[in-house]
PDB file of N, CA and C in Angstrom:
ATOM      1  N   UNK A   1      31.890  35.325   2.919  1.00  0.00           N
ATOM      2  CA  UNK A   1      31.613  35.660   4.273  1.00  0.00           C
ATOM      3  C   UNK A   1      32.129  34.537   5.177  1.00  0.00           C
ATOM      4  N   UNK A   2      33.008  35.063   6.362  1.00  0.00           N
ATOM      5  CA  UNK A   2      33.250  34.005   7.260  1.00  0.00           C
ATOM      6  C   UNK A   2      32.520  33.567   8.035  1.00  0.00           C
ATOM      7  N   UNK A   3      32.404  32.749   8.584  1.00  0.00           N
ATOM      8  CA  UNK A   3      31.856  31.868   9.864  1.00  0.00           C
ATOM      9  C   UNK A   3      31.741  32.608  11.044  1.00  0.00           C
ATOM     10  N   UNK A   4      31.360  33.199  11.929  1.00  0.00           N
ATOM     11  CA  UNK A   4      31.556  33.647  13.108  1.00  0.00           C
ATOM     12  C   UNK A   4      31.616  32.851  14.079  1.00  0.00           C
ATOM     13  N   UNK A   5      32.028  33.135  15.266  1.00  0.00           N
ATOM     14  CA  UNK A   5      31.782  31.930  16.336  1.00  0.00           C
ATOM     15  C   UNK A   5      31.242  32.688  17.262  1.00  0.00           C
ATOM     16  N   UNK A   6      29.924  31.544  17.877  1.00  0.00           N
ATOM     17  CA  UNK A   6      28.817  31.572  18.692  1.00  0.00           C
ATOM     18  C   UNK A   6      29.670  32.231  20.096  1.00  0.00           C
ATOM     19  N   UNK A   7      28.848  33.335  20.646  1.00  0.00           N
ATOM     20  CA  UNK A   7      28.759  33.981  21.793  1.00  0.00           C
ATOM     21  C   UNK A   7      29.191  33.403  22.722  1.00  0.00           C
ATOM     22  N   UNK A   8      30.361  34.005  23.745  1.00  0.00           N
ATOM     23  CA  UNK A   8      30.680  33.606  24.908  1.00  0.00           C
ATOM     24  C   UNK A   8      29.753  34.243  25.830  1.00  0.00           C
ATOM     25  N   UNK A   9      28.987  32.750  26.399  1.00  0.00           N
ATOM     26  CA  UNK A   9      28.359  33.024  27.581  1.00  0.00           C
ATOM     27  C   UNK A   9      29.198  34.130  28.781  1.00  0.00           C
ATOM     28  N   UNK A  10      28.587  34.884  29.076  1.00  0.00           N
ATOM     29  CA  UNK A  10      28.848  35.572  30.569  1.00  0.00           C
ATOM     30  C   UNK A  10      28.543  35.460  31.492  1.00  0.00           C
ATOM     31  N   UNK A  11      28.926  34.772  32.951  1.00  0.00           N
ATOM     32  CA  UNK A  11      28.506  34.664  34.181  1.00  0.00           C
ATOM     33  C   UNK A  11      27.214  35.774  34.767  1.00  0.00           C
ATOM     34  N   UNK A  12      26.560  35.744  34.903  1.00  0.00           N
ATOM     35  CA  UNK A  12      25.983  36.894  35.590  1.00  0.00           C
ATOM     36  C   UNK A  12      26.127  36.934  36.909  1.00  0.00           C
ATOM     37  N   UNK A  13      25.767  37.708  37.505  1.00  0.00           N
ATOM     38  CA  UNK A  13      26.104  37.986  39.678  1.00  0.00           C
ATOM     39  C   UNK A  13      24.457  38.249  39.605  1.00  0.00           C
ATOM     40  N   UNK A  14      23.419  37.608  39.054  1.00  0.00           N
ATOM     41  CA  UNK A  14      22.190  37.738  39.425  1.00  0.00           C
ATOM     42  C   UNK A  14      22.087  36.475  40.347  1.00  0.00           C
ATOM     43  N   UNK A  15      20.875  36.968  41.588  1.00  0.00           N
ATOM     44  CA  UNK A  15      20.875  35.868  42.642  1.00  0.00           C
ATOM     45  C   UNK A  15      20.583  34.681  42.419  1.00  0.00           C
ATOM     46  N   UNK A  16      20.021  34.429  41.344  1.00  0.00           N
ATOM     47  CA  UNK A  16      19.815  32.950  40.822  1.00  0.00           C
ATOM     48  C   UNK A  16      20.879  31.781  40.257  1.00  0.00           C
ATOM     49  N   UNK A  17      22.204  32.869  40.575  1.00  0.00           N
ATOM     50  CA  UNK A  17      23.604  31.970  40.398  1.00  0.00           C
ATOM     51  C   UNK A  17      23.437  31.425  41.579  1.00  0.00           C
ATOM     52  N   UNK A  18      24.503  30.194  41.210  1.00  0.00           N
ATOM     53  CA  UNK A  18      24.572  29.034  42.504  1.00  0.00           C
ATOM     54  C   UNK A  18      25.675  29.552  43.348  1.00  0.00           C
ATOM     55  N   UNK A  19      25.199  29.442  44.884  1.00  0.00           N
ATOM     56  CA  UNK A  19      26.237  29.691  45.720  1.00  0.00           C
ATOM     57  C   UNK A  19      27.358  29.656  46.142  1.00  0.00           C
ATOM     58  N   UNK A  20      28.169  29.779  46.310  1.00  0.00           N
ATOM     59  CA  UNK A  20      29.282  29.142  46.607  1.00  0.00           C
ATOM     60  C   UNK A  20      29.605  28.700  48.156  1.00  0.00           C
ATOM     61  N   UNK A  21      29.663  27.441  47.856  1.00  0.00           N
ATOM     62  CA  UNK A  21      29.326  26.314  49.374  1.00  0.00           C
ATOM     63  C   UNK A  21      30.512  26.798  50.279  1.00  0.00           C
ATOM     64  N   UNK A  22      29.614  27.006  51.160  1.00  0.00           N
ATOM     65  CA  UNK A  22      30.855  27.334  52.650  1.00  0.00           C
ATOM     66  C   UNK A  22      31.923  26.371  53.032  1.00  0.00           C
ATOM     67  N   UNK A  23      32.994  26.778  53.507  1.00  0.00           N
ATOM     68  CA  UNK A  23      34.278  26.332  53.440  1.00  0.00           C
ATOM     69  C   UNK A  23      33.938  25.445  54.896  1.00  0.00           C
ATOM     70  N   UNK A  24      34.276  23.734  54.661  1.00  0.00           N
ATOM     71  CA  UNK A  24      34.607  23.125  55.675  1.00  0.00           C
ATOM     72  C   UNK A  24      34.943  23.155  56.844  1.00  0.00           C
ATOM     73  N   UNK A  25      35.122  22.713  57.999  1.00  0.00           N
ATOM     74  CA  UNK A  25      35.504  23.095  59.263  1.00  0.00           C
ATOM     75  C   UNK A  25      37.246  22.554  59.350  1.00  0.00           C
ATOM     76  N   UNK A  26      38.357  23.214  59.639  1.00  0.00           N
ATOM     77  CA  UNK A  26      39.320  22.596  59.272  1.00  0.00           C
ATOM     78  C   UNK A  26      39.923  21.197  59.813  1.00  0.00           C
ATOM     79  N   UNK A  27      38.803  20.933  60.748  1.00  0.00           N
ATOM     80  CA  UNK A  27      38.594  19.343  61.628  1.00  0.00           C
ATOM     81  C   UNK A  27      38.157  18.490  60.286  1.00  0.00           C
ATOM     82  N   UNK A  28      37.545  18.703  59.721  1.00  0.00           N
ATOM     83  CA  UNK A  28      36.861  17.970  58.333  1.00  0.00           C
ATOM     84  C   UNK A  28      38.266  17.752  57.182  1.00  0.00           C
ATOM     85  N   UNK A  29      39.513  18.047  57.061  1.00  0.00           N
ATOM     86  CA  UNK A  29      40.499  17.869  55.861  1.00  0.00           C
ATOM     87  C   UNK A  29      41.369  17.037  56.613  1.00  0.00           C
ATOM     88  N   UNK A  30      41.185  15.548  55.762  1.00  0.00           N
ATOM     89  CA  UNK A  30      42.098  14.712  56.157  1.00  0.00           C
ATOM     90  C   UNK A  30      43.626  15.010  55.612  1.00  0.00           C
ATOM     91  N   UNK A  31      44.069  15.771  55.220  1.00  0.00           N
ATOM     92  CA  UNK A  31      45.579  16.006  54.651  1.00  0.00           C
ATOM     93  C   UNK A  31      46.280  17.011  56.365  1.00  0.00           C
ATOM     94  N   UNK A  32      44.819  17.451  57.057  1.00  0.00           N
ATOM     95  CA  UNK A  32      45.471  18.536  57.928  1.00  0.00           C
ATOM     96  C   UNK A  32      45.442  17.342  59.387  1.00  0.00           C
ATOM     97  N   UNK A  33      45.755  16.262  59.440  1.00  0.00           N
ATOM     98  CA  UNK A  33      45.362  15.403  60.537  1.00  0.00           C
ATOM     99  C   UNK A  33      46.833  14.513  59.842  1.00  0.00           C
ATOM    100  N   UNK A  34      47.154  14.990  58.537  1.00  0.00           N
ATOM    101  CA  UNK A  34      48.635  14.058  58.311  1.00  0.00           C
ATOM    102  C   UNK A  34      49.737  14.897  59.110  1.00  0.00           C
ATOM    103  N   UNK A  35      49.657  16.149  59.104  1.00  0.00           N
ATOM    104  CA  UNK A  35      50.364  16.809  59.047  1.00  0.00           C
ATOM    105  C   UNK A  35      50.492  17.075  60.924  1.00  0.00           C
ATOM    106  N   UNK A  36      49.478  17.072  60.973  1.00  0.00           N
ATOM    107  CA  UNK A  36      49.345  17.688  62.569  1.00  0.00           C
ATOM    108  C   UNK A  36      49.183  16.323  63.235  1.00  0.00           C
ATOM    109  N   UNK A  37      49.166  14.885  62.883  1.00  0.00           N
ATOM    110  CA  UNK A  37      48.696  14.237  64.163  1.00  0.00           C
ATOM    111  C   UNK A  37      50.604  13.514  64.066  1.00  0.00           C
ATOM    112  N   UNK A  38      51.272  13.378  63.362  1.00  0.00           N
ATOM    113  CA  UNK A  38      52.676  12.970  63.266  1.00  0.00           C
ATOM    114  C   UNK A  38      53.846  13.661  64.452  1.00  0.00           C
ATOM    115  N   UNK A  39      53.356  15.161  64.511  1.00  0.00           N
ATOM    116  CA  UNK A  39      54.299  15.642  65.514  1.00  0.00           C
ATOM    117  C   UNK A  39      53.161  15.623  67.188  1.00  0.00           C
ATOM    118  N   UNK A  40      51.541  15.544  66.785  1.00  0.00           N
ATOM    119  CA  UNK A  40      51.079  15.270  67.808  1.00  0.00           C
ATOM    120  C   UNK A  40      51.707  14.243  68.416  1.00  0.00           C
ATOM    121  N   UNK A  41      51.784  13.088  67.783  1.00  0.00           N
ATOM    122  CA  UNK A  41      52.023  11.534  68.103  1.00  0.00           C
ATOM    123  C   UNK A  41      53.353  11.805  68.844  1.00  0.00           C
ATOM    124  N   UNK A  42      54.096  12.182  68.469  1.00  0.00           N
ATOM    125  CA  UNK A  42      55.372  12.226  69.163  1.00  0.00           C
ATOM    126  C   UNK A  42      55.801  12.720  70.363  1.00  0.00           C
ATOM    127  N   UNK A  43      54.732  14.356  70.535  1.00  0.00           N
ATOM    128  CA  UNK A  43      54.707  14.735  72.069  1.00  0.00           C
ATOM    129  C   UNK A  43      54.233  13.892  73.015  1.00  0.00           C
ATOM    130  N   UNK A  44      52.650  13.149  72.613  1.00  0.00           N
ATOM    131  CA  UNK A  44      52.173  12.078  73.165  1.00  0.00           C
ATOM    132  C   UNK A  44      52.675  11.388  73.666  1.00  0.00           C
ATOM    133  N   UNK A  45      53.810  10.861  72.893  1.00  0.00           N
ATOM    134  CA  UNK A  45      55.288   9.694  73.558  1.00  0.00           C
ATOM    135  C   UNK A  45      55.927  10.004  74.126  1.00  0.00           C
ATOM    136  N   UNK A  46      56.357  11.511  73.818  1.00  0.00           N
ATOM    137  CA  UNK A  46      57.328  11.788  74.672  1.00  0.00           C
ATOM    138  C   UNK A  46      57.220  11.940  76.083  1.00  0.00           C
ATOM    139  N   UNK A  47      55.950  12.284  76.114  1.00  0.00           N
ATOM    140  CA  UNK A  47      55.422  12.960  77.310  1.00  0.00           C
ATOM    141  C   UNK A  47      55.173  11.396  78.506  1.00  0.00           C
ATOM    142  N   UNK A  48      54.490  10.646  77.509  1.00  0.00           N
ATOM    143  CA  UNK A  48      54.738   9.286  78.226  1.00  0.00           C
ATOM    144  C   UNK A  48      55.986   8.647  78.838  1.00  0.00           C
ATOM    145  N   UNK A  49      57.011   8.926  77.804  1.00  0.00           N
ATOM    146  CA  UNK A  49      58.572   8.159  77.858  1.00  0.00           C
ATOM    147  C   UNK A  49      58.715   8.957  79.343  1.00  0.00           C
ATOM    148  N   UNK A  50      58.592  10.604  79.658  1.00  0.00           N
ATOM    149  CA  UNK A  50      59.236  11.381  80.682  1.00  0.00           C
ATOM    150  C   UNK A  50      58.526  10.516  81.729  1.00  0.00           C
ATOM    151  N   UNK A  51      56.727  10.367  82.184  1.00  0.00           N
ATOM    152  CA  UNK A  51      56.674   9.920  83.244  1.00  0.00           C
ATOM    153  C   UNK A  51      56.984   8.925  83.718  1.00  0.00           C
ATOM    154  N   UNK A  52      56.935   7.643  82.106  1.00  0.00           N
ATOM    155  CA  UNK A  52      57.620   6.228  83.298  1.00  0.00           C
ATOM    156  C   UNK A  52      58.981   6.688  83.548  1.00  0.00           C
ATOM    157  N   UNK A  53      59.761   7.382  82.960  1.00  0.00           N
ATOM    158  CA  UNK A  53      61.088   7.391  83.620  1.00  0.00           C
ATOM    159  C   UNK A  53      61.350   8.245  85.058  1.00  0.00           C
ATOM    160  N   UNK A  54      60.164   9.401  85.306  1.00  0.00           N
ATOM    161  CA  UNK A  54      60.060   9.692  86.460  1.00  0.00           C
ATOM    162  C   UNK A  54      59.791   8.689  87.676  1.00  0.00           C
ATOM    163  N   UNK A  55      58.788   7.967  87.353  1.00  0.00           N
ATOM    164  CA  UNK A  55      57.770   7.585  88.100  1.00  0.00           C
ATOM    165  C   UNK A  55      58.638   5.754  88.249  1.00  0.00           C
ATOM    166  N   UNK A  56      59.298   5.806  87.669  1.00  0.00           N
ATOM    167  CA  UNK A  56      60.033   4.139  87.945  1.00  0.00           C
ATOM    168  C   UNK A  56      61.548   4.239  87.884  1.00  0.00           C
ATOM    169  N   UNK A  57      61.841   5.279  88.231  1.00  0.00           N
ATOM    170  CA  UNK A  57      63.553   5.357  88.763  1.00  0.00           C
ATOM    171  C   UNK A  57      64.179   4.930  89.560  1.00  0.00           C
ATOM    172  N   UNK A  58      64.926   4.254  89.137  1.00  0.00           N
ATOM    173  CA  UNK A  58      65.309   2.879  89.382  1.00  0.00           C
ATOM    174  C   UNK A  58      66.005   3.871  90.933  1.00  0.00           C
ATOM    175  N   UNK A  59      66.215   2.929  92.052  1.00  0.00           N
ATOM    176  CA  UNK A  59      66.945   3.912  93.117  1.00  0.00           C
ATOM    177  C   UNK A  59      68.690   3.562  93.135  1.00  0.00           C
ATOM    178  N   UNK A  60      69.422   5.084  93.307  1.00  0.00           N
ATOM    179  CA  UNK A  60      70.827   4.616  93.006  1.00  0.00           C
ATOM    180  C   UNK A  60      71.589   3.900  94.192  1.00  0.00           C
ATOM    181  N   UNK A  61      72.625   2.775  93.641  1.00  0.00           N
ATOM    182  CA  UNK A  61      73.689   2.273  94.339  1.00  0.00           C
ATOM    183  C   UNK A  61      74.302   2.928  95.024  1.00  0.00           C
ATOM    184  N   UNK A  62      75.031   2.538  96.446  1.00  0.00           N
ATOM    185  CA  UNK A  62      75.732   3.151  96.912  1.00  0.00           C
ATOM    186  C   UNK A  62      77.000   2.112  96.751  1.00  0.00           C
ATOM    187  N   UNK A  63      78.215   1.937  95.992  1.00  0.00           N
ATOM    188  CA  UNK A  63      78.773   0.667  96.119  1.00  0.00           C
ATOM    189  C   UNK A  63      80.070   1.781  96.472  1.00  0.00           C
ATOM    190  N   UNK A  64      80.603   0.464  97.555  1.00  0.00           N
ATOM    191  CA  UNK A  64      82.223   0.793  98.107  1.00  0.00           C
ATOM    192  C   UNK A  64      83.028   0.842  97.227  1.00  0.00           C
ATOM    193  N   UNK A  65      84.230   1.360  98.337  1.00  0.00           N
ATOM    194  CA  UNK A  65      85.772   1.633  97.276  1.00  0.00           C
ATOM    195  C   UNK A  65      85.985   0.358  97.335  1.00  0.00           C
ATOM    196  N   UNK A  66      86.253  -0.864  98.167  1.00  0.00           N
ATOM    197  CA  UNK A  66      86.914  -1.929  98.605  1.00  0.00           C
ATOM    198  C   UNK A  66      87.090  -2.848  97.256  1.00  0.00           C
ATOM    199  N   UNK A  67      88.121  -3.618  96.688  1.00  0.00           N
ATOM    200  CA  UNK A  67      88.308  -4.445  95.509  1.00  0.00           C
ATOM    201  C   UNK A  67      87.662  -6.023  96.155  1.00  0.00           C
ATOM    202  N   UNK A  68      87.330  -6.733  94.473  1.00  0.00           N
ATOM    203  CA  UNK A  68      86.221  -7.769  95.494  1.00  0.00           C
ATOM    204  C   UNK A  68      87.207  -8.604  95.938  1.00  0.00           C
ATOM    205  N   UNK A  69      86.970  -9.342  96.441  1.00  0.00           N
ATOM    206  CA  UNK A  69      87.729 -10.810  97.135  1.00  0.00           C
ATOM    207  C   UNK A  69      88.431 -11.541  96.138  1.00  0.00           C
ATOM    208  N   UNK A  70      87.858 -12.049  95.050  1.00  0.00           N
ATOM    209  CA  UNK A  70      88.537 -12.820  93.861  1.00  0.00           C
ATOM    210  C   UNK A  70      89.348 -12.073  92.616  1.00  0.00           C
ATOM    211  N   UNK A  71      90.018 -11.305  93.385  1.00  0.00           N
ATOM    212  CA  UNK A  71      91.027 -10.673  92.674  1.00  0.00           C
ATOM    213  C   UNK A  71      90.300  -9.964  91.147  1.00  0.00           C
ATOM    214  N   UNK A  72      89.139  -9.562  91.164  1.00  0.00           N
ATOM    215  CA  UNK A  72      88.636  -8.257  90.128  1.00  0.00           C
ATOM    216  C   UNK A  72      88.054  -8.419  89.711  1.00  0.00           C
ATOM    217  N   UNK A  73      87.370  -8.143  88.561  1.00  0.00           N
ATOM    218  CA  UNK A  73      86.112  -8.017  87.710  1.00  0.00           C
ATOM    219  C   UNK A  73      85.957  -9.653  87.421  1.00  0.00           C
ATOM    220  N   UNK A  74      85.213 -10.036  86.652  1.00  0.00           N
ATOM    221  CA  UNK A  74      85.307 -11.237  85.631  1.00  0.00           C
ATOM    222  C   UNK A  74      85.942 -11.001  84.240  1.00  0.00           C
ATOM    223  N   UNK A  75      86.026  -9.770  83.899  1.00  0.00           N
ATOM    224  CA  UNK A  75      86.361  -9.171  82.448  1.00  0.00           C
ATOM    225  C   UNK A  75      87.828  -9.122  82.535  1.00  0.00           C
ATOM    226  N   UNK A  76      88.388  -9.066  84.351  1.00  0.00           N
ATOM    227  CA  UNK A  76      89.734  -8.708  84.187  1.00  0.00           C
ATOM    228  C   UNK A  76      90.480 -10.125  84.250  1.00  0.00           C
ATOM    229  N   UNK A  77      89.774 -11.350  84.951  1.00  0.00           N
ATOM    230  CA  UNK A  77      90.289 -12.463  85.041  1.00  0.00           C
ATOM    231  C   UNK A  77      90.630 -13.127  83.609  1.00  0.00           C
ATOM    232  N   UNK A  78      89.479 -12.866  82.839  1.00  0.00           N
ATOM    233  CA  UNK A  78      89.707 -13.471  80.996  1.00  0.00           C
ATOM    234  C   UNK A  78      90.073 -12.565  80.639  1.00  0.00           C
ATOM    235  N   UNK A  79      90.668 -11.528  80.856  1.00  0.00           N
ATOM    236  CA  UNK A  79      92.080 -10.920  80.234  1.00  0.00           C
ATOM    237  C   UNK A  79      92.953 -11.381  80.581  1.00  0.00           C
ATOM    238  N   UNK A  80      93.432 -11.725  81.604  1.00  0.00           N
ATOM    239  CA  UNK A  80      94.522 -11.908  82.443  1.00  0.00           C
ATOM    240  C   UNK A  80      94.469 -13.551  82.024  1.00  0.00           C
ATOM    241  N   UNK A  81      93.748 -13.996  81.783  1.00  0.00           N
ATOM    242  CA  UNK A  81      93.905 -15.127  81.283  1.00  0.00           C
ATOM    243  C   UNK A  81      94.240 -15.667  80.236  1.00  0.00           C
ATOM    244  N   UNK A  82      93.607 -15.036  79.654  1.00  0.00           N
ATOM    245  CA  UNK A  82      94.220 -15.247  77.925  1.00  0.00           C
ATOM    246  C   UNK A  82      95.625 -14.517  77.555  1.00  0.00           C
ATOM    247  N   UNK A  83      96.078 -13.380  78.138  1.00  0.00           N
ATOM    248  CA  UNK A  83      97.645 -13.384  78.472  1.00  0.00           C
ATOM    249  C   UNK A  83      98.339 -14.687  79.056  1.00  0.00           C
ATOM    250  N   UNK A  84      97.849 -15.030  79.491  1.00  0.00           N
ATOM    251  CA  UNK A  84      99.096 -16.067  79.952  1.00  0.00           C
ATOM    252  C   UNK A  84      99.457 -17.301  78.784  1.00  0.00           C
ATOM    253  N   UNK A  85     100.630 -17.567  79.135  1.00  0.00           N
ATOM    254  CA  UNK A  85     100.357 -18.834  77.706  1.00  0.00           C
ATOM    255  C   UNK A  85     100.234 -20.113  78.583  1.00  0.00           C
ATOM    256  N   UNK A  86     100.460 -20.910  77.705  1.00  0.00           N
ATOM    257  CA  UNK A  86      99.428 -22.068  78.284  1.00  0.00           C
ATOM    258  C   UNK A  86     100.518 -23.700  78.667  1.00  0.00           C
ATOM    259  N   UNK A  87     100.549 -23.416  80.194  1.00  0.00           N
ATOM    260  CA  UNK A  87     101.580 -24.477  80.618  1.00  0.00           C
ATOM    261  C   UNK A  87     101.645 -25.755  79.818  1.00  0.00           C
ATOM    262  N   UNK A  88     102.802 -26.718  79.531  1.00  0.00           N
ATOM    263  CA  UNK A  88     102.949 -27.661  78.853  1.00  0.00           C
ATOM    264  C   UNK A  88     102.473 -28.646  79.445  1.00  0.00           C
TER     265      UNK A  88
END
């Protein structure tokens, strides 16, 4: 004669089973605050970056056609300079 093996318990659905605990508030899962506060963070900034750049714009130049007095930029003089070669 073989061995049998001992009875698989069966769950019952009588009310004296344990409840099953109500599902969290989704404010309560820190994995959903990775996900959602990363692109929050960024509107946050962005939204910041738009007003100082509204709110502190710089006011624009009005500059003339006229060339300056010392014959041009500074960028154009040390060009024009370093072209030249260099008297003996």
């Amino acid at each position: 004669m073989q061995p049998t093996a001992p009875p698989i318990p069966i769950p019952s659905a009588s009310p004296s089973a344990s409840p099953v605990p109500a599902p969290e508030p989704w404010w309560r899962y820190p994995f959903m605050w990775l996900v959602v506060g990363g692109p929050l963070a960024v509107v946050i900034a962005g939204t910041a970056t738009a007003v100082i750049a509204v709110r502190g714009a710089d006011p624009v130049l009005h500059v003339d056609s006229t060339p300056l007095s010392h014959g041009g930029s500074p960028a154009m003089q040390a060009r024009n300079h370093a072209a030249t070669p260099a008297e003996p």
